[in-house]
PDB file of N, CA and C in Angstrom:
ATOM      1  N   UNK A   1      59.648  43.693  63.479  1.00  0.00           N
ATOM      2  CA  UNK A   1      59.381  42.463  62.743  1.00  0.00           C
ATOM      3  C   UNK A   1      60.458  42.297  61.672  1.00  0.00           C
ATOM      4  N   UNK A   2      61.154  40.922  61.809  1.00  0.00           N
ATOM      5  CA  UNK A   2      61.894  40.518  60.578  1.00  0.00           C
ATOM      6  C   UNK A   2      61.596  40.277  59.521  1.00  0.00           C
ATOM      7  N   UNK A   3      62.543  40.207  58.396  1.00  0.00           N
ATOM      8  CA  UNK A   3      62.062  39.483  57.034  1.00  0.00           C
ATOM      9  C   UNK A   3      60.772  38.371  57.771  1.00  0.00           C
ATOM     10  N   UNK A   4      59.622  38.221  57.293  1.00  0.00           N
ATOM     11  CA  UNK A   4      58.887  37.102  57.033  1.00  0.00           C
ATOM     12  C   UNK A   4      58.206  36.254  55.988  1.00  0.00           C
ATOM     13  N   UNK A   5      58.245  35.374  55.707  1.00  0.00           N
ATOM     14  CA  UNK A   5      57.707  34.592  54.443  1.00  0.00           C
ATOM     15  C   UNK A   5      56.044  34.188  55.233  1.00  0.00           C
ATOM     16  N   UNK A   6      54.921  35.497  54.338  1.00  0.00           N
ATOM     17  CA  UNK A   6      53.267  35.050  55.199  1.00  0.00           C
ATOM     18  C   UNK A   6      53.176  34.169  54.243  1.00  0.00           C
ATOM     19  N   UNK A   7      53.603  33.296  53.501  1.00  0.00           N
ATOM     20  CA  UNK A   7      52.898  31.983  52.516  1.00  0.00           C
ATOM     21  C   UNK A   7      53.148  30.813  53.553  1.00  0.00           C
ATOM     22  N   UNK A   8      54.678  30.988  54.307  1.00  0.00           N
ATOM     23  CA  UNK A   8      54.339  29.671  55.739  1.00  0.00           C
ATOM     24  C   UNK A   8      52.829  29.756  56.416  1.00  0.00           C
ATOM     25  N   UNK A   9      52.408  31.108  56.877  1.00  0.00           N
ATOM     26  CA  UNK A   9      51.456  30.905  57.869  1.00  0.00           C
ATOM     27  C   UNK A   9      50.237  30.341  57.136  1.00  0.00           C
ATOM     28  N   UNK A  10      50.077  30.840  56.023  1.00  0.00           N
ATOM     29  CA  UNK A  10      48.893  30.689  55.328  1.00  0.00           C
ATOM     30  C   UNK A  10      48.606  29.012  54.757  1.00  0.00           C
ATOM     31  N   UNK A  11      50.055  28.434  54.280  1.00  0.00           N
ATOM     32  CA  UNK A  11      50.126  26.944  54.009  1.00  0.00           C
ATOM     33  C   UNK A  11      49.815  26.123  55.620  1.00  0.00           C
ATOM     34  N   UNK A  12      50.679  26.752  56.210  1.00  0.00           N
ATOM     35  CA  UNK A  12      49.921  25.906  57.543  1.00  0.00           C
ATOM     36  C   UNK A  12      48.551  25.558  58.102  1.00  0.00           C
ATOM     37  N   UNK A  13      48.174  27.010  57.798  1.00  0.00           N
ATOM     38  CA  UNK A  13      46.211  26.911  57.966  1.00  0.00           C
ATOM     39  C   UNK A  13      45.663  26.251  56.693  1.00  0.00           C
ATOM     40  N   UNK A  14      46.387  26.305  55.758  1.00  0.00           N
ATOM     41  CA  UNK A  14      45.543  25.667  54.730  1.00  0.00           C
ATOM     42  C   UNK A  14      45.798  24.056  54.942  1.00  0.00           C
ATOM     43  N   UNK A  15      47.064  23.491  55.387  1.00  0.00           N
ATOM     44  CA  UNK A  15      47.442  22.245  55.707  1.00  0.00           C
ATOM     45  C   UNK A  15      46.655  21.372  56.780  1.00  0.00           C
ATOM     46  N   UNK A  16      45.599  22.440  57.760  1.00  0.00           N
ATOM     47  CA  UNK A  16      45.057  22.355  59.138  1.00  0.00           C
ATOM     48  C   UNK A  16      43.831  21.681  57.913  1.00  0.00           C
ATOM     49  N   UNK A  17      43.343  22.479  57.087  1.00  0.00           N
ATOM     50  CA  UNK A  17      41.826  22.461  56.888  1.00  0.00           C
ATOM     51  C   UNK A  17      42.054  21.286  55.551  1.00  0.00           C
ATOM     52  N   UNK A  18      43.436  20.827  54.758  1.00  0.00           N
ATOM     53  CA  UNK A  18      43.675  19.893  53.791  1.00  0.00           C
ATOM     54  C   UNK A  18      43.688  18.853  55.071  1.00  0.00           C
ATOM     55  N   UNK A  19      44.025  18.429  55.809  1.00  0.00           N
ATOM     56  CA  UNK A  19      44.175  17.046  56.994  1.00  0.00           C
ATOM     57  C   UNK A  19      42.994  17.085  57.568  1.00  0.00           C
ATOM     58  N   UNK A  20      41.994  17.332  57.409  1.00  0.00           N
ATOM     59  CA  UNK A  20      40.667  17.476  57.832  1.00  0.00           C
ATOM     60  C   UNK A  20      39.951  16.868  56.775  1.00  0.00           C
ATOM     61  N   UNK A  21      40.295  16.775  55.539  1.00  0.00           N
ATOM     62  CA  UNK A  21      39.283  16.408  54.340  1.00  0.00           C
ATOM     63  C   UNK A  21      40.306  15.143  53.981  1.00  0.00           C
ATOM     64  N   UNK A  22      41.434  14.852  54.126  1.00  0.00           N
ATOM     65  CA  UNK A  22      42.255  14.404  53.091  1.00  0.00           C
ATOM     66  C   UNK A  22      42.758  13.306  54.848  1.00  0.00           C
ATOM     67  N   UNK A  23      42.818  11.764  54.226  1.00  0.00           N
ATOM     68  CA  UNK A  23      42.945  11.263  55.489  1.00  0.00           C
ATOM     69  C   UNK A  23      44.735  10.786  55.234  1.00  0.00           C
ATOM     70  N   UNK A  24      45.251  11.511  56.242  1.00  0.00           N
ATOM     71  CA  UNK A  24      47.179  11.057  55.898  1.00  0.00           C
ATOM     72  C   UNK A  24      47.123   9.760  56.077  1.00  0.00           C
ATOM     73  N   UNK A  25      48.263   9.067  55.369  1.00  0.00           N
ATOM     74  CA  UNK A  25      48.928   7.903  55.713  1.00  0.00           C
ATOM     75  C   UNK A  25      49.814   8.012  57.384  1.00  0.00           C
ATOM     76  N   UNK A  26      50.140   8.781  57.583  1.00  0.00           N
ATOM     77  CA  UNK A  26      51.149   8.803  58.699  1.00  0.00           C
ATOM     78  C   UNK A  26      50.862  10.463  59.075  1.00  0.00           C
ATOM     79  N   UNK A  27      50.434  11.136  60.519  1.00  0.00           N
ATOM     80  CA  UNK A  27      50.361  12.226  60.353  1.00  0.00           C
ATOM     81  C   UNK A  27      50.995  12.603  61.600  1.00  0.00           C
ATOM     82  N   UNK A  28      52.350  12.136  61.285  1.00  0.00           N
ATOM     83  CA  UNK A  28      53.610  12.342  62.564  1.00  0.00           C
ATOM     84  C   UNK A  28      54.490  13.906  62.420  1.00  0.00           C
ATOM     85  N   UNK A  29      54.888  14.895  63.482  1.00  0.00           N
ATOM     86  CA  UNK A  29      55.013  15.944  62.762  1.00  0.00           C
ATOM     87  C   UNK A  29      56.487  15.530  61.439  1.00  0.00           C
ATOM     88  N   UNK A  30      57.341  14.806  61.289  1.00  0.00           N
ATOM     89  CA  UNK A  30      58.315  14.736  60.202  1.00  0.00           C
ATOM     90  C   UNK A  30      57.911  14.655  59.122  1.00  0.00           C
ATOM     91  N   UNK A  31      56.275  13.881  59.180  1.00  0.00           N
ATOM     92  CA  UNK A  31      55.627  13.758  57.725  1.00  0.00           C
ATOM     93  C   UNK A  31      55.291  15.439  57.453  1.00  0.00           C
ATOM     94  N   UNK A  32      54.767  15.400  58.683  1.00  0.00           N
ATOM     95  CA  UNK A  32      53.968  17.039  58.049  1.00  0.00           C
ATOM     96  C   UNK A  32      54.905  18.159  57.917  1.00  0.00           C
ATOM     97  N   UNK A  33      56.223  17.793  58.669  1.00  0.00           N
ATOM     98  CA  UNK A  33      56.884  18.910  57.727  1.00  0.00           C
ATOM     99  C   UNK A  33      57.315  18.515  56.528  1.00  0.00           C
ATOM    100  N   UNK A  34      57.894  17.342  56.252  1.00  0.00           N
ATOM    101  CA  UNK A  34      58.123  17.249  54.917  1.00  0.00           C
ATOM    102  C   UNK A  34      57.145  17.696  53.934  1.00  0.00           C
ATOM    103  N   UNK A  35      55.552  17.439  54.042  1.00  0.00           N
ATOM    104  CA  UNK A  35      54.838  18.357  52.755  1.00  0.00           C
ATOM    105  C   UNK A  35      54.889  19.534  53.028  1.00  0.00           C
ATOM    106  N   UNK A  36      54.631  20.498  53.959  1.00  0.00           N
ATOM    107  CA  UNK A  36      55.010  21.756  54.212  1.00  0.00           C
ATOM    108  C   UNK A  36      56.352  21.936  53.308  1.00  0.00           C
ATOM    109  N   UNK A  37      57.511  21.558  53.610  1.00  0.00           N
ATOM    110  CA  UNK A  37      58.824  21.853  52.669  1.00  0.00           C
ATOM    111  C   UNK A  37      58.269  21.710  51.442  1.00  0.00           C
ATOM    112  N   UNK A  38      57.873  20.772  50.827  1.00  0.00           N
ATOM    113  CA  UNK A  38      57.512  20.192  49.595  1.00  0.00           C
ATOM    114  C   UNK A  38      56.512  21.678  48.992  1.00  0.00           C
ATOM    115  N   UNK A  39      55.121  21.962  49.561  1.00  0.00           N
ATOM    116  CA  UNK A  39      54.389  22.936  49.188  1.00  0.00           C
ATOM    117  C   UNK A  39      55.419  24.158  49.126  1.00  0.00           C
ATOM    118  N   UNK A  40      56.207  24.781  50.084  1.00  0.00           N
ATOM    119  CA  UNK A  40      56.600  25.864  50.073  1.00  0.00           C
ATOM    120  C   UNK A  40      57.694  26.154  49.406  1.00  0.00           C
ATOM    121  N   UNK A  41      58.442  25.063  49.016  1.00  0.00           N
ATOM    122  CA  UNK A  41      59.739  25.085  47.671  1.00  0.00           C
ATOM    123  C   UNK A  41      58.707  25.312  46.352  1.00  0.00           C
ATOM    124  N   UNK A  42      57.168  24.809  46.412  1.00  0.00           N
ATOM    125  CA  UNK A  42      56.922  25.034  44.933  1.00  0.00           C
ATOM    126  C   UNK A  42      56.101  26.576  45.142  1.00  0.00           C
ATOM    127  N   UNK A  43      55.548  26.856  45.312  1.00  0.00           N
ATOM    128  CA  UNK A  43      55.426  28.205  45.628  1.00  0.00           C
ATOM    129  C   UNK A  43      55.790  29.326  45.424  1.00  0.00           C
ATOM    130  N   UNK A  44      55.781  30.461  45.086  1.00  0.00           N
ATOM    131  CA  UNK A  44      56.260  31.331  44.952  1.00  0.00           C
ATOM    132  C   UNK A  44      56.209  32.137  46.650  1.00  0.00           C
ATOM    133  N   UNK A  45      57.742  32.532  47.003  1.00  0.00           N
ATOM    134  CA  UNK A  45      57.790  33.095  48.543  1.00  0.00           C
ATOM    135  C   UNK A  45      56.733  34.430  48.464  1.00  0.00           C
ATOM    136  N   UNK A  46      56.243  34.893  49.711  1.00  0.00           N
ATOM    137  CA  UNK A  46      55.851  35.853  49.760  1.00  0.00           C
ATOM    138  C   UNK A  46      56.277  36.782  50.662  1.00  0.00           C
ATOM    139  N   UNK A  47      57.383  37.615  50.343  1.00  0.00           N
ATOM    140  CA  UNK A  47      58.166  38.312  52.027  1.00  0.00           C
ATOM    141  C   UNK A  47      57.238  39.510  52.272  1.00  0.00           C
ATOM    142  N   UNK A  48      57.469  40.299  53.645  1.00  0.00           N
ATOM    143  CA  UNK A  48      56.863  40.870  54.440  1.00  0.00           C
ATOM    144  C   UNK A  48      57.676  41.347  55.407  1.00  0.00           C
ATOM    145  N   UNK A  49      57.753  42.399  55.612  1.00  0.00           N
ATOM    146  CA  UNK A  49      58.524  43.052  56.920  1.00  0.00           C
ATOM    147  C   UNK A  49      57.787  44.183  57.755  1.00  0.00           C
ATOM    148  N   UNK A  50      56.408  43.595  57.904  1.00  0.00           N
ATOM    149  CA  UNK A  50      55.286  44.474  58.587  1.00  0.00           C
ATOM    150  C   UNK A  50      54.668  43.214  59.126  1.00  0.00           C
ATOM    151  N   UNK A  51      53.235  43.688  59.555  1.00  0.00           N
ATOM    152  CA  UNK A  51      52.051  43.397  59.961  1.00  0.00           C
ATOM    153  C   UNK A  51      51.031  43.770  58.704  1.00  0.00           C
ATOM    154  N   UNK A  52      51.292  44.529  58.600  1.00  0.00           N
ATOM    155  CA  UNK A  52      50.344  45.511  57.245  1.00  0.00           C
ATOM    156  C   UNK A  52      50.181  44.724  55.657  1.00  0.00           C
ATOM    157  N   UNK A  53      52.130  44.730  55.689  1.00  0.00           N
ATOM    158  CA  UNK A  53      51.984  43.401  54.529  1.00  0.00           C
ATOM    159  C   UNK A  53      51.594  42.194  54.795  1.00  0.00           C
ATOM    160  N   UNK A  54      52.067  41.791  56.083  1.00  0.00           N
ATOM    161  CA  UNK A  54      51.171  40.570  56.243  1.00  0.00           C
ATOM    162  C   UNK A  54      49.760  40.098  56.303  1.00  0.00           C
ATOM    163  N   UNK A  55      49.236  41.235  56.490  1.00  0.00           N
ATOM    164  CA  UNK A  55      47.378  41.233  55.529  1.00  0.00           C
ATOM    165  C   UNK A  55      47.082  41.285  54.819  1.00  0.00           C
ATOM    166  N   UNK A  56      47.644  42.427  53.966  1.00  0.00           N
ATOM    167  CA  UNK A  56      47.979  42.264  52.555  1.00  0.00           C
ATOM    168  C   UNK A  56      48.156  40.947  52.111  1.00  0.00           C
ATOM    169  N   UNK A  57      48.978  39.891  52.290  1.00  0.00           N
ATOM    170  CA  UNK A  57      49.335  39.537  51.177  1.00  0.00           C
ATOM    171  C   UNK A  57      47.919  37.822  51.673  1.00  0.00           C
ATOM    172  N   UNK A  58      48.192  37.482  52.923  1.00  0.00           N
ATOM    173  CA  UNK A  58      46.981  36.794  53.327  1.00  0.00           C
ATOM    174  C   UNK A  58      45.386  37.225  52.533  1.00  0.00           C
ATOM    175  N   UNK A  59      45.192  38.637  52.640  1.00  0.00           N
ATOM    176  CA  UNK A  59      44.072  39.149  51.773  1.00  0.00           C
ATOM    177  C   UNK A  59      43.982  38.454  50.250  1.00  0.00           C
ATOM    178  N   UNK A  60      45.310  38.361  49.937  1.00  0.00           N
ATOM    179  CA  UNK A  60      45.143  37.948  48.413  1.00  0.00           C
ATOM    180  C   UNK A  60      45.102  36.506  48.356  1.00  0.00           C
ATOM    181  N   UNK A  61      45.005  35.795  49.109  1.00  0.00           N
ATOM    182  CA  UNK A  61      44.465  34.205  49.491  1.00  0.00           C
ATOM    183  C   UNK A  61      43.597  34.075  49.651  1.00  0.00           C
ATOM    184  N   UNK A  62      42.392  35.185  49.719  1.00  0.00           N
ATOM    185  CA  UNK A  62      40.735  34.578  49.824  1.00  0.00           C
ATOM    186  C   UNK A  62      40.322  34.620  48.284  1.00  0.00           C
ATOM    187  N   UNK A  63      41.113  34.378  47.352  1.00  0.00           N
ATOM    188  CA  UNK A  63      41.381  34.513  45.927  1.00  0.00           C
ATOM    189  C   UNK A  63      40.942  32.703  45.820  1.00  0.00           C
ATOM    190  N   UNK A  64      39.443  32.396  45.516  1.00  0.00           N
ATOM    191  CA  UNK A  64      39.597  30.560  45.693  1.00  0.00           C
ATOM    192  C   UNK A  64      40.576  30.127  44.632  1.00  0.00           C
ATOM    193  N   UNK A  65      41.204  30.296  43.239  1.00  0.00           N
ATOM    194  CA  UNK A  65      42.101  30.489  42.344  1.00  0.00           C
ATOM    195  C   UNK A  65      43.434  30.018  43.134  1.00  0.00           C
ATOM    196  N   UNK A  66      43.593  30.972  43.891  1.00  0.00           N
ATOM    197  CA  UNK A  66      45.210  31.084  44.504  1.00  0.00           C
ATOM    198  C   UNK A  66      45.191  29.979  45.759  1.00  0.00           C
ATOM    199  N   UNK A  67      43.507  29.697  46.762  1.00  0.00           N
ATOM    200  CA  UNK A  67      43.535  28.324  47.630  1.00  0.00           C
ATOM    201  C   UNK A  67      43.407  27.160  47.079  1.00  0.00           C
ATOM    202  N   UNK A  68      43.194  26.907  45.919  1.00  0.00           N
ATOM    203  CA  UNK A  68      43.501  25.932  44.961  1.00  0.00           C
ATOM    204  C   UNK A  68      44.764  25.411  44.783  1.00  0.00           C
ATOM    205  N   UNK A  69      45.371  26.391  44.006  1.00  0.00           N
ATOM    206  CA  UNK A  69      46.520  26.227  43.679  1.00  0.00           C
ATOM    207  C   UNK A  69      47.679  25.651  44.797  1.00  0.00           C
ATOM    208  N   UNK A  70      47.203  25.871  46.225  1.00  0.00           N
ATOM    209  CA  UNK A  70      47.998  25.659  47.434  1.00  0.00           C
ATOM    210  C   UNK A  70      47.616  24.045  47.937  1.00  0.00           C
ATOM    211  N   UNK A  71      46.192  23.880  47.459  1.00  0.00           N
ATOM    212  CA  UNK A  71      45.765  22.446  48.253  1.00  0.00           C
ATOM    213  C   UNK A  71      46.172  21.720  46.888  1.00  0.00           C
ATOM    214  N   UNK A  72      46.281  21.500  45.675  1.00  0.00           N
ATOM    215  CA  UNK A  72      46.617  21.156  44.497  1.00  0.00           C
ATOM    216  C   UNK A  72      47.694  20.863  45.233  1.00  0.00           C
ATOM    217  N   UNK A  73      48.991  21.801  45.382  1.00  0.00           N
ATOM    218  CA  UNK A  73      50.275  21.240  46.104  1.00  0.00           C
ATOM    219  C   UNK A  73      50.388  20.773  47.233  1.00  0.00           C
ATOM    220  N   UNK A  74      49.309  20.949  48.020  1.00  0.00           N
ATOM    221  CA  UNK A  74      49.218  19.999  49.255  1.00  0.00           C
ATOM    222  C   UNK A  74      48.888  18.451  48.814  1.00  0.00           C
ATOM    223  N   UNK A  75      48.319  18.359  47.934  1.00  0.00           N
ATOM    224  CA  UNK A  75      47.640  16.737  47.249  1.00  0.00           C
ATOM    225  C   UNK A  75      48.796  16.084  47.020  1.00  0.00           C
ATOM    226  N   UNK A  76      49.459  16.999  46.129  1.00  0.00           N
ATOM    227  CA  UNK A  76      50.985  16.672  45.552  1.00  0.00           C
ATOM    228  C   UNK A  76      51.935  16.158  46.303  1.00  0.00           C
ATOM    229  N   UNK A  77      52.415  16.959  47.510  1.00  0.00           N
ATOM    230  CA  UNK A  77      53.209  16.647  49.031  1.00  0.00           C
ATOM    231  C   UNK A  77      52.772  15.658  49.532  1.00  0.00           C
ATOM    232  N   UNK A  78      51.294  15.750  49.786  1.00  0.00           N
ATOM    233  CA  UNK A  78      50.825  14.566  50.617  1.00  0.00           C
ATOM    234  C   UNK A  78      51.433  13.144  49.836  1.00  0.00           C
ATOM    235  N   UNK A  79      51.050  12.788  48.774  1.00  0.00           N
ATOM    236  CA  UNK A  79      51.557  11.728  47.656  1.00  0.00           C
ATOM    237  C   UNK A  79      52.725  11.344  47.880  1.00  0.00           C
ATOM    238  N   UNK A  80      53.679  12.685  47.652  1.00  0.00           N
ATOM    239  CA  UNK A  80      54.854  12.139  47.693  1.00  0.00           C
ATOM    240  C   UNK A  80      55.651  11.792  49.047  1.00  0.00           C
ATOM    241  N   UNK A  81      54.913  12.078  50.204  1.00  0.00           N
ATOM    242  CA  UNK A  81      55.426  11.773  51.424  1.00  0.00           C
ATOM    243  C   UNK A  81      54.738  10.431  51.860  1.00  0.00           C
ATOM    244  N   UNK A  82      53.853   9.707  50.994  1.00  0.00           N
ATOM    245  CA  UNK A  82      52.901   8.894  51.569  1.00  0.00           C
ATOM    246  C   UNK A  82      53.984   7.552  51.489  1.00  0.00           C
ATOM    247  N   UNK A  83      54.466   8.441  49.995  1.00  0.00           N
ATOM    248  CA  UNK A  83      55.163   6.496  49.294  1.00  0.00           C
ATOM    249  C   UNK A  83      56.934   7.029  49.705  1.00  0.00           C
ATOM    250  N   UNK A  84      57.207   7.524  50.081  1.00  0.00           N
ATOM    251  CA  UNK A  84      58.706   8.130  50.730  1.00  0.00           C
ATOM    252  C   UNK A  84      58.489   8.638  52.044  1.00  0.00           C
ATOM    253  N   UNK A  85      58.522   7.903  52.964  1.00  0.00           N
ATOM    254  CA  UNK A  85      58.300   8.857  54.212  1.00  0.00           C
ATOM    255  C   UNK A  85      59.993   8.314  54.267  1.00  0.00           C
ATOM    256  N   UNK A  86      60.097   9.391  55.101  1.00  0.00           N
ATOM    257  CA  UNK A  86      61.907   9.465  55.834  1.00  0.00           C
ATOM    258  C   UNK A  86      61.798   8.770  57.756  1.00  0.00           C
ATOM    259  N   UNK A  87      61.272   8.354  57.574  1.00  0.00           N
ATOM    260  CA  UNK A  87      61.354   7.184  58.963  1.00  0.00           C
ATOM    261  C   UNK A  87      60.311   6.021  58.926  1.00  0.00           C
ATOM    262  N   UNK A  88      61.170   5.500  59.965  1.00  0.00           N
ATOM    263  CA  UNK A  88      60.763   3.790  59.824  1.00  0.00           C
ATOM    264  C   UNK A  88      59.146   3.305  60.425  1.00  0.00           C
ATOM    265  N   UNK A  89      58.336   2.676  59.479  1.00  0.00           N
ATOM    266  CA  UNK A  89      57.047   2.385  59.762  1.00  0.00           C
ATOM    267  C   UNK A  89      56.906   2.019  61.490  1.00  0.00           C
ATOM    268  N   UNK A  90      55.617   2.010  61.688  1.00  0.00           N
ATOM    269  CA  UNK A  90      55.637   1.468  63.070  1.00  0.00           C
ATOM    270  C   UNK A  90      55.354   0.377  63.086  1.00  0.00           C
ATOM    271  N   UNK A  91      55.409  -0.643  63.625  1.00  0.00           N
ATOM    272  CA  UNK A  91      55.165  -2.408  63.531  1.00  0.00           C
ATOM    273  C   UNK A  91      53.885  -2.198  64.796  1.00  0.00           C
TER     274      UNK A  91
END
């Protein structure tokens, strides 16, 4: 296993269960990576070069404190991709 950043996997599942409560303006994948980028530049990285750490550090996300703090920046992303999306509306 390579360098890995487990805060991608964990923003993704948290992004699964924020688009479930939270209704997108546009939920094309360019939007959804753009808040993904958006959440994971504010973030602090979390690297890993196991399996082992990668439970570890997922473990410290059932912290509701720390899933807050991730859907807080998902609210944030979502916003700012709603009124800036980077492609052209659909007619």
């Amino acid at each position: 296993m390579a360098l890995f950043n487990a805060m991608e996997t964990i923003v993704v599942n948290m992004f699964d269960e924020f688009s479930k409560s939270y209704e997108l303006k546009c939920d094309c994948n360019k939007c959804k990576e753009d808040m993904l980028a958006l959440v994971l530049n504010k973030i602090p990285p979390r690297y890993t070069s196991s399996e082992k750490g990668q439970l570890f550090i997922k473990g410290m996300y059932i912290n509701p404190q720390l899933q807050s703090d991730v859907m807080r920046e998902l609210m944030e992303a979502a916003i700012i991709v709603e009124h800036h999306q980077h492609h052209p509306e659909e007619v």
